[in-house]
PDB file of N, CA and C in Angstrom:
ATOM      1  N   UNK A   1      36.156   5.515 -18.754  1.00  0.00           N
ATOM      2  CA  UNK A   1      37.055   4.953 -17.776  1.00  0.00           C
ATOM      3  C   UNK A   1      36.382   3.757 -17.100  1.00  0.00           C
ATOM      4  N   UNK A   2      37.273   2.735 -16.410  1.00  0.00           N
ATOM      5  CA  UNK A   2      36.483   1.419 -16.181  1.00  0.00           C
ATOM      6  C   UNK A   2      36.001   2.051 -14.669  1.00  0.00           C
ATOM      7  N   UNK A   3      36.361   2.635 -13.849  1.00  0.00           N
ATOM      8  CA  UNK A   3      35.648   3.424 -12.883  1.00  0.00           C
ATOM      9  C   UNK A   3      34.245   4.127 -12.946  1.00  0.00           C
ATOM     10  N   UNK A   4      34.137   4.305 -13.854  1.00  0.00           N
ATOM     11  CA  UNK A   4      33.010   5.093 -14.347  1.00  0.00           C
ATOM     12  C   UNK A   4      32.009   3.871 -14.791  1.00  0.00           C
ATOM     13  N   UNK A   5      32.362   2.918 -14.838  1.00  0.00           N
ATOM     14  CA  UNK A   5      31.469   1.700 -15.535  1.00  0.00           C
ATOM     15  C   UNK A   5      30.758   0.968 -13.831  1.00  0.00           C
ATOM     16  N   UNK A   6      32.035   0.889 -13.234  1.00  0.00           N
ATOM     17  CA  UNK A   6      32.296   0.397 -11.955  1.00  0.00           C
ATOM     18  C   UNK A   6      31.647   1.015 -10.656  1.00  0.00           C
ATOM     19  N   UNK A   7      31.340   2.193 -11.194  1.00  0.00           N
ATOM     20  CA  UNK A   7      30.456   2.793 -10.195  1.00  0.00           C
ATOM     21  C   UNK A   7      28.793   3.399 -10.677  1.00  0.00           C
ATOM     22  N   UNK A   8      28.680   3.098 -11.983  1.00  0.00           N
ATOM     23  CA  UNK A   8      27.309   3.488 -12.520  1.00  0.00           C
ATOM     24  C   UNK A   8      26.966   2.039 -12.462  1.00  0.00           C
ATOM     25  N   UNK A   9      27.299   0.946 -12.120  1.00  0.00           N
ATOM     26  CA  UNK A   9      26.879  -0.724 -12.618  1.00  0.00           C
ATOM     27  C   UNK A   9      26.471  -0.507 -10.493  1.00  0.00           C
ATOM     28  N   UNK A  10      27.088  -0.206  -9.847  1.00  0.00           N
ATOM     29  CA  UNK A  10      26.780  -0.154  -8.181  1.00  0.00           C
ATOM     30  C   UNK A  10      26.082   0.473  -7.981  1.00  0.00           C
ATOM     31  N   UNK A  11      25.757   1.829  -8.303  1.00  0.00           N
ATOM     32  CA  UNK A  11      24.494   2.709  -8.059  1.00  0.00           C
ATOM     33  C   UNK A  11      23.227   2.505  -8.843  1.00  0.00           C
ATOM     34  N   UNK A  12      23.406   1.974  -9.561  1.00  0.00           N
ATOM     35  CA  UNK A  12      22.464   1.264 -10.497  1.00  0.00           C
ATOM     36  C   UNK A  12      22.116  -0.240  -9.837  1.00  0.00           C
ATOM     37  N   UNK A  13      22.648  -0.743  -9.057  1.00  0.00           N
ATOM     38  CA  UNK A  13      22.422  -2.040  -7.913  1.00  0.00           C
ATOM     39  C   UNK A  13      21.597  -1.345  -7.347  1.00  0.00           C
ATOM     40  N   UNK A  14      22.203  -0.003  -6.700  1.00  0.00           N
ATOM     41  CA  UNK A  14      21.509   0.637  -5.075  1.00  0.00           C
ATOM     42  C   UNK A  14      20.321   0.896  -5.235  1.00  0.00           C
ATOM     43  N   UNK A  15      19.830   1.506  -6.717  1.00  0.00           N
ATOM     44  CA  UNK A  15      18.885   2.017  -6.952  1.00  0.00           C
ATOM     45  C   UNK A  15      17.420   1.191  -6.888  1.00  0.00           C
ATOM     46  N   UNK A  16      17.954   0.095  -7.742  1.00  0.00           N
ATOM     47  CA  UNK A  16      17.827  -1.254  -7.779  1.00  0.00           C
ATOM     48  C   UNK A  16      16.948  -1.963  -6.657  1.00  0.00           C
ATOM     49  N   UNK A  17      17.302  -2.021  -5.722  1.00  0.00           N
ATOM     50  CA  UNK A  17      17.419  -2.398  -4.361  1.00  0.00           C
ATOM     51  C   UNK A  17      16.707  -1.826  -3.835  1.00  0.00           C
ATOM     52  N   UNK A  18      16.621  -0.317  -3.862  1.00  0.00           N
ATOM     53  CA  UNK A  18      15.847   0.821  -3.090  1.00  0.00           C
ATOM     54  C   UNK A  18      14.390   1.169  -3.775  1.00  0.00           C
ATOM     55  N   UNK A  19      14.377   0.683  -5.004  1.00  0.00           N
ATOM     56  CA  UNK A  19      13.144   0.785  -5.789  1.00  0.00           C
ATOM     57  C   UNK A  19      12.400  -0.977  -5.299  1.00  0.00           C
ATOM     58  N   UNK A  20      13.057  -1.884  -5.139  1.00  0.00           N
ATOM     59  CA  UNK A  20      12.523  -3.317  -4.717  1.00  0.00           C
ATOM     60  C   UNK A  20      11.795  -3.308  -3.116  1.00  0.00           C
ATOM     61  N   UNK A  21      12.616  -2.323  -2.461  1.00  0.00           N
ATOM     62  CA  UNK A  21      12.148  -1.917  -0.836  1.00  0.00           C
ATOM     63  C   UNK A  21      11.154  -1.085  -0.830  1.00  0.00           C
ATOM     64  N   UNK A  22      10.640  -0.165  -1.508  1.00  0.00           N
ATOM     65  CA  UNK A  22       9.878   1.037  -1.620  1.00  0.00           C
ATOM     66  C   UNK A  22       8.478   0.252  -2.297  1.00  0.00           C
ATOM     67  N   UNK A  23       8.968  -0.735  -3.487  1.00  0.00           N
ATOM     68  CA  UNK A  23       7.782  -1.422  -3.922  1.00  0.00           C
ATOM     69  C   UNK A  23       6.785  -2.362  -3.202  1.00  0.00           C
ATOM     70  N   UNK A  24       7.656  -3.002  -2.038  1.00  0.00           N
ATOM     71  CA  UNK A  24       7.436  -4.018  -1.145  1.00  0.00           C
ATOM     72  C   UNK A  24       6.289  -3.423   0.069  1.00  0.00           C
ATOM     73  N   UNK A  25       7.082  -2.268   0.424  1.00  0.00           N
ATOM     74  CA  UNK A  25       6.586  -1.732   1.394  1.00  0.00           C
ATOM     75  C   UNK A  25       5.575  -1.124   1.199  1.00  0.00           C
ATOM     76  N   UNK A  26       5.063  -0.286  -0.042  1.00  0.00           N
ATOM     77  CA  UNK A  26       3.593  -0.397  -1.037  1.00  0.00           C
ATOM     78  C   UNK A  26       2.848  -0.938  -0.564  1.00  0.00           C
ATOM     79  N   UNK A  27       3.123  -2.125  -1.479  1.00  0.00           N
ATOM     80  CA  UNK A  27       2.215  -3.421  -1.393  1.00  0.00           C
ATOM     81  C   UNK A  27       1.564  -3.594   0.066  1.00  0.00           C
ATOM     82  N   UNK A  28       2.961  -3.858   0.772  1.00  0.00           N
ATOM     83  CA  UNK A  28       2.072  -4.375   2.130  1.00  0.00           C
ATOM     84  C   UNK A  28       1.413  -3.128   2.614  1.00  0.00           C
ATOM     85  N   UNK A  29       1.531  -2.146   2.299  1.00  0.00           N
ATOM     86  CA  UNK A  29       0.501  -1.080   2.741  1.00  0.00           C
ATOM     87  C   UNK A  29      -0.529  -1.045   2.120  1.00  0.00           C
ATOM     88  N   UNK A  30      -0.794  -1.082   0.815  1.00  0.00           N
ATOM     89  CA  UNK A  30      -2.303  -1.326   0.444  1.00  0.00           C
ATOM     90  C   UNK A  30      -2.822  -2.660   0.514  1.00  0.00           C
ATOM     91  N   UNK A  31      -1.829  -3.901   0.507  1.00  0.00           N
ATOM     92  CA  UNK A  31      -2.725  -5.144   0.623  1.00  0.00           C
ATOM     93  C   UNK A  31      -2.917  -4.842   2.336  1.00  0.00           C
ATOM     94  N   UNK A  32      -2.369  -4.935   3.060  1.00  0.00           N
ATOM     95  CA  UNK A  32      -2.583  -4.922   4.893  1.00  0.00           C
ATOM     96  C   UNK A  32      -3.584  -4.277   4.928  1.00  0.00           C
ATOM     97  N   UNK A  33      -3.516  -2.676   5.040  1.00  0.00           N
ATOM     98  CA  UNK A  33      -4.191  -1.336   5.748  1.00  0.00           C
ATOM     99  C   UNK A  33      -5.329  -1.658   5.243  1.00  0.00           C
ATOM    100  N   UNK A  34      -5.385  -1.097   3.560  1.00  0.00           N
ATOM    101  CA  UNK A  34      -6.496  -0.984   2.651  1.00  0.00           C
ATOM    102  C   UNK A  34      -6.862  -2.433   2.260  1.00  0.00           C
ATOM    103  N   UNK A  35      -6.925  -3.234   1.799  1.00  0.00           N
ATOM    104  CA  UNK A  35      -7.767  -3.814   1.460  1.00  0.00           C
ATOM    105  C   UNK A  35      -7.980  -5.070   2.602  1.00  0.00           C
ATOM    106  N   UNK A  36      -7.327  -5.067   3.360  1.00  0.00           N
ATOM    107  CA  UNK A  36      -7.607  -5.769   4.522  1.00  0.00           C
ATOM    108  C   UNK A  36      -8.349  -5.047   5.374  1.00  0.00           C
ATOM    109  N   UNK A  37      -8.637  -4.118   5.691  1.00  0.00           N
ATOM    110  CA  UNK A  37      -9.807  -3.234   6.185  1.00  0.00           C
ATOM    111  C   UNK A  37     -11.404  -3.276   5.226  1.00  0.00           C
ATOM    112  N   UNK A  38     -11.165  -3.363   4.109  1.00  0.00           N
ATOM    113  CA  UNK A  38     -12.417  -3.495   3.177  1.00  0.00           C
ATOM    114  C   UNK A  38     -12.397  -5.021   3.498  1.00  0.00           C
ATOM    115  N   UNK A  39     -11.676  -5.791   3.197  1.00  0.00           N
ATOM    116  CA  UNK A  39     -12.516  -7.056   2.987  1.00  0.00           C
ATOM    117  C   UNK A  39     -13.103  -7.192   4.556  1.00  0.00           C
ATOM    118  N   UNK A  40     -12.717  -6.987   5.700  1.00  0.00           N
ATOM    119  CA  UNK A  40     -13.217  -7.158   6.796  1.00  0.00           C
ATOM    120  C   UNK A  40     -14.846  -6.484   6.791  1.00  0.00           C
ATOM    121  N   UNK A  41     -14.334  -5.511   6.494  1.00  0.00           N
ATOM    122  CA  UNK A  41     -15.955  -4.528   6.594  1.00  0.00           C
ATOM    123  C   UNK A  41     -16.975  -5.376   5.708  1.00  0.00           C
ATOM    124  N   UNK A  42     -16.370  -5.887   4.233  1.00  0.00           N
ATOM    125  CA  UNK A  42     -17.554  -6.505   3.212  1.00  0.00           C
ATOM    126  C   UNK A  42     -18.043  -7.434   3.454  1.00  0.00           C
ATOM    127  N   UNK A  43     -16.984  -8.414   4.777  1.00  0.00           N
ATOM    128  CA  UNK A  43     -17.116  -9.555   4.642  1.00  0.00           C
ATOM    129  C   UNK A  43     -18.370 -10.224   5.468  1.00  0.00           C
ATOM    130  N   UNK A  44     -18.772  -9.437   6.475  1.00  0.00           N
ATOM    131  CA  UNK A  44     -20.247  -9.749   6.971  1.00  0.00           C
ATOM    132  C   UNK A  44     -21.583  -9.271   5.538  1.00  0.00           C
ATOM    133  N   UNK A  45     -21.012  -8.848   5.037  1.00  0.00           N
ATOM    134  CA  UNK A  45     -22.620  -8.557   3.909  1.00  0.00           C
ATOM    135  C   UNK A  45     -22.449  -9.539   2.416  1.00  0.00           C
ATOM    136  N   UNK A  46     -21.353 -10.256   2.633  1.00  0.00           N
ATOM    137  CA  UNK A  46     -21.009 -10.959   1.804  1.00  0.00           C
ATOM    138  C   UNK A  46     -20.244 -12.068   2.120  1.00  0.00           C
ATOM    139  N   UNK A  47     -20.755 -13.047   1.326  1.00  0.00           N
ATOM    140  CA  UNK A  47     -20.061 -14.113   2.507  1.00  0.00           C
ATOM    141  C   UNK A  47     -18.659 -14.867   1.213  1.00  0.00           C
ATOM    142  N   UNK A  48     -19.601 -15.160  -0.006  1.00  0.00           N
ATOM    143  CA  UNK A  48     -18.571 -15.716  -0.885  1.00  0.00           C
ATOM    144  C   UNK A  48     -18.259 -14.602  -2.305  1.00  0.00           C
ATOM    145  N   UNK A  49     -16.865 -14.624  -2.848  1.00  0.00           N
ATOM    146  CA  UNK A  49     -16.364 -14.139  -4.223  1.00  0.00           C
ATOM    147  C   UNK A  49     -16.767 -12.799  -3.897  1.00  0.00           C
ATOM    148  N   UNK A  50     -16.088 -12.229  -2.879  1.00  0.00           N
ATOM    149  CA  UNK A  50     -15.171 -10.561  -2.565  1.00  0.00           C
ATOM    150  C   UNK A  50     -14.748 -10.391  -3.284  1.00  0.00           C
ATOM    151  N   UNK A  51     -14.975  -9.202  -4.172  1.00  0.00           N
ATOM    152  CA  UNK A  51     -14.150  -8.681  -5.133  1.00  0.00           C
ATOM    153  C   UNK A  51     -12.720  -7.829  -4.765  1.00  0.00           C
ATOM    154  N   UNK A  52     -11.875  -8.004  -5.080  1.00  0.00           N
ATOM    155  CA  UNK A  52     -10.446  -7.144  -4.543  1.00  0.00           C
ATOM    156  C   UNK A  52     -10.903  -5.904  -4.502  1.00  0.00           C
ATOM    157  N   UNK A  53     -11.206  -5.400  -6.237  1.00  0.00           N
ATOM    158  CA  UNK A  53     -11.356  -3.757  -6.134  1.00  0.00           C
ATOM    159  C   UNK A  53     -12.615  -3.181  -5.290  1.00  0.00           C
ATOM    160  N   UNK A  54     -13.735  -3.981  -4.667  1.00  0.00           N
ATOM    161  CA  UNK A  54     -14.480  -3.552  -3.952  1.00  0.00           C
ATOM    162  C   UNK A  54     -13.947  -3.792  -2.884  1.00  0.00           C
ATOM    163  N   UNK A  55     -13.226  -4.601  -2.326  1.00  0.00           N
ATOM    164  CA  UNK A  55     -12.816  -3.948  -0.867  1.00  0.00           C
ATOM    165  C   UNK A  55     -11.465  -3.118  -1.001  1.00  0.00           C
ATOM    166  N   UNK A  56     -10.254  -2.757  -2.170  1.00  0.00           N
ATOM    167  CA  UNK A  56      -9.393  -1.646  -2.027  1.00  0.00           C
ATOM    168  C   UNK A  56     -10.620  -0.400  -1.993  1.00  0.00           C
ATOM    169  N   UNK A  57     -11.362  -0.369  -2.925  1.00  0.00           N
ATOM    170  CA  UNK A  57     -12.112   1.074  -2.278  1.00  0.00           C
ATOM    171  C   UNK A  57     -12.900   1.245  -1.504  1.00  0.00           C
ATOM    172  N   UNK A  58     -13.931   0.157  -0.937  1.00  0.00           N
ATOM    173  CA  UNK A  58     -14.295   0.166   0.615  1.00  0.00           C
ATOM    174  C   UNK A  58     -13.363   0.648   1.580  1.00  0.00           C
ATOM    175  N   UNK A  59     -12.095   0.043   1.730  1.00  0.00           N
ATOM    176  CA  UNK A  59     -11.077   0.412   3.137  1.00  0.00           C
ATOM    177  C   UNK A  59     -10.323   1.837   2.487  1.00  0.00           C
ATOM    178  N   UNK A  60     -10.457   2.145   1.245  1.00  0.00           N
ATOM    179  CA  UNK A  60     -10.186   3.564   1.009  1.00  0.00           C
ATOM    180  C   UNK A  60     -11.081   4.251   1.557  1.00  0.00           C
ATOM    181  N   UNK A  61     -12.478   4.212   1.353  1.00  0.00           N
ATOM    182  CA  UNK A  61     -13.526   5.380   1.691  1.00  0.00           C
ATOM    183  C   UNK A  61     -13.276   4.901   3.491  1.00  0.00           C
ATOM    184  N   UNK A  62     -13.042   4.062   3.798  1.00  0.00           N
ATOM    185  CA  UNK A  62     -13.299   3.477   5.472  1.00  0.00           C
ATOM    186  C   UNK A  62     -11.969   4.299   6.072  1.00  0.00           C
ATOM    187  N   UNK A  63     -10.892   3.899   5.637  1.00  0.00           N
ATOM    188  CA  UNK A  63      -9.224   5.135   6.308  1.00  0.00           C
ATOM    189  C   UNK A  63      -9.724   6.353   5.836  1.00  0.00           C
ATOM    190  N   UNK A  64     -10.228   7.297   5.000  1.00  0.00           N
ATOM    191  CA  UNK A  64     -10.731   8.845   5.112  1.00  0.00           C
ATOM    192  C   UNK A  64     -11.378   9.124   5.758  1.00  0.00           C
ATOM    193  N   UNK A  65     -12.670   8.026   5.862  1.00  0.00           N
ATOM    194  CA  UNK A  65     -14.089   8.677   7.350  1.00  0.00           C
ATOM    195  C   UNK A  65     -12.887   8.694   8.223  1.00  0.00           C
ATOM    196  N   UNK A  66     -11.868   7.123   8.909  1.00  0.00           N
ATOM    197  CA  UNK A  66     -11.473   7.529   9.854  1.00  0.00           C
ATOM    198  C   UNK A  66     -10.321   8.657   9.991  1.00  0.00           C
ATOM    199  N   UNK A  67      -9.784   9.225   9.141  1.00  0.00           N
ATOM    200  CA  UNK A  67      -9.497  10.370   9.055  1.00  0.00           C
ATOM    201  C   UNK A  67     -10.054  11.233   9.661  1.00  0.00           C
ATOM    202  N   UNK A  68     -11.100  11.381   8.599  1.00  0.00           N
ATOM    203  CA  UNK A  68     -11.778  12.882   9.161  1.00  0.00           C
ATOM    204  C   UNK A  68     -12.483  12.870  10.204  1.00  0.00           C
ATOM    205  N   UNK A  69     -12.973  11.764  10.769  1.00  0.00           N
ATOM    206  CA  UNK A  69     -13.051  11.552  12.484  1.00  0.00           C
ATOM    207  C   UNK A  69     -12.357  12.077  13.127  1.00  0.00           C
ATOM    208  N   UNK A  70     -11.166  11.671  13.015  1.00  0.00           N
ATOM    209  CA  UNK A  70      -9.683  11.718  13.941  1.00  0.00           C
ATOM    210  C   UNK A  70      -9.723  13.187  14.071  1.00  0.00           C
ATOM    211  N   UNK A  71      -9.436  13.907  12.724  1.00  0.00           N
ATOM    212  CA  UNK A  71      -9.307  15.249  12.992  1.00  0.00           C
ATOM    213  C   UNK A  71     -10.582  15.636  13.381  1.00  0.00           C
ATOM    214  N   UNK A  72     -11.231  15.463  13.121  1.00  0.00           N
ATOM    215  CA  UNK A  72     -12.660  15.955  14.200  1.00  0.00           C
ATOM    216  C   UNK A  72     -12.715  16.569  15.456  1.00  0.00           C
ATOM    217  N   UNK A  73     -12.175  15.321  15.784  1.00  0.00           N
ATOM    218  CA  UNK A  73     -12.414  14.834  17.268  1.00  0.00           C
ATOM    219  C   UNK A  73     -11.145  15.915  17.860  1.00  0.00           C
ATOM    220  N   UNK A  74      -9.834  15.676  17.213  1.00  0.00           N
ATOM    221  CA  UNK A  74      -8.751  16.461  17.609  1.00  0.00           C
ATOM    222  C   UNK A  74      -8.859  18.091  17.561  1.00  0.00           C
ATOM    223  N   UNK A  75      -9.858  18.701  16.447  1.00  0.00           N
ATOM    224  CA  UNK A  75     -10.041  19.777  16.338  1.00  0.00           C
ATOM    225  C   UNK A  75     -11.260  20.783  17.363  1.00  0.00           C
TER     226      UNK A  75
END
């Protein structure tokens, strides 16, 4: 039925759309949080050619200490 075309071609937009928002919002969470927290931390012991994946897992291991601080402190 052309209804059936007409509404799998729109939810297939929505989906669309909602997978483009979810991807976005990713990103700026690991480029912002995480690796903008590592490159800050690397960036006094290093001055030139920061590697990306050394500061995504610098500001990874750096948001768990402060994790387990947090709950530390809270516990």
């Amino acid at each position: 039925m052309p209804l059936d075309s007409i509404i799998e071609g729109f939810l297939s937009g929505i989906l669309r759309v909602v997978w483009v928002v979810l991807w976005v919002a990713v990103e700026i969470i690991f480029e912002i949080l995480i690796k903008g927290l590592g490159y800050t931390i690397c960036r006094p012991f290093k001055k030139t050619d920061i590697d990306g994946s050394l500061c995504a897992f610098v500001g990874m291991v750096a948001w768990i200490i402060l994790a387990l601080l947090l709950l530390w402190v809270l516990i």
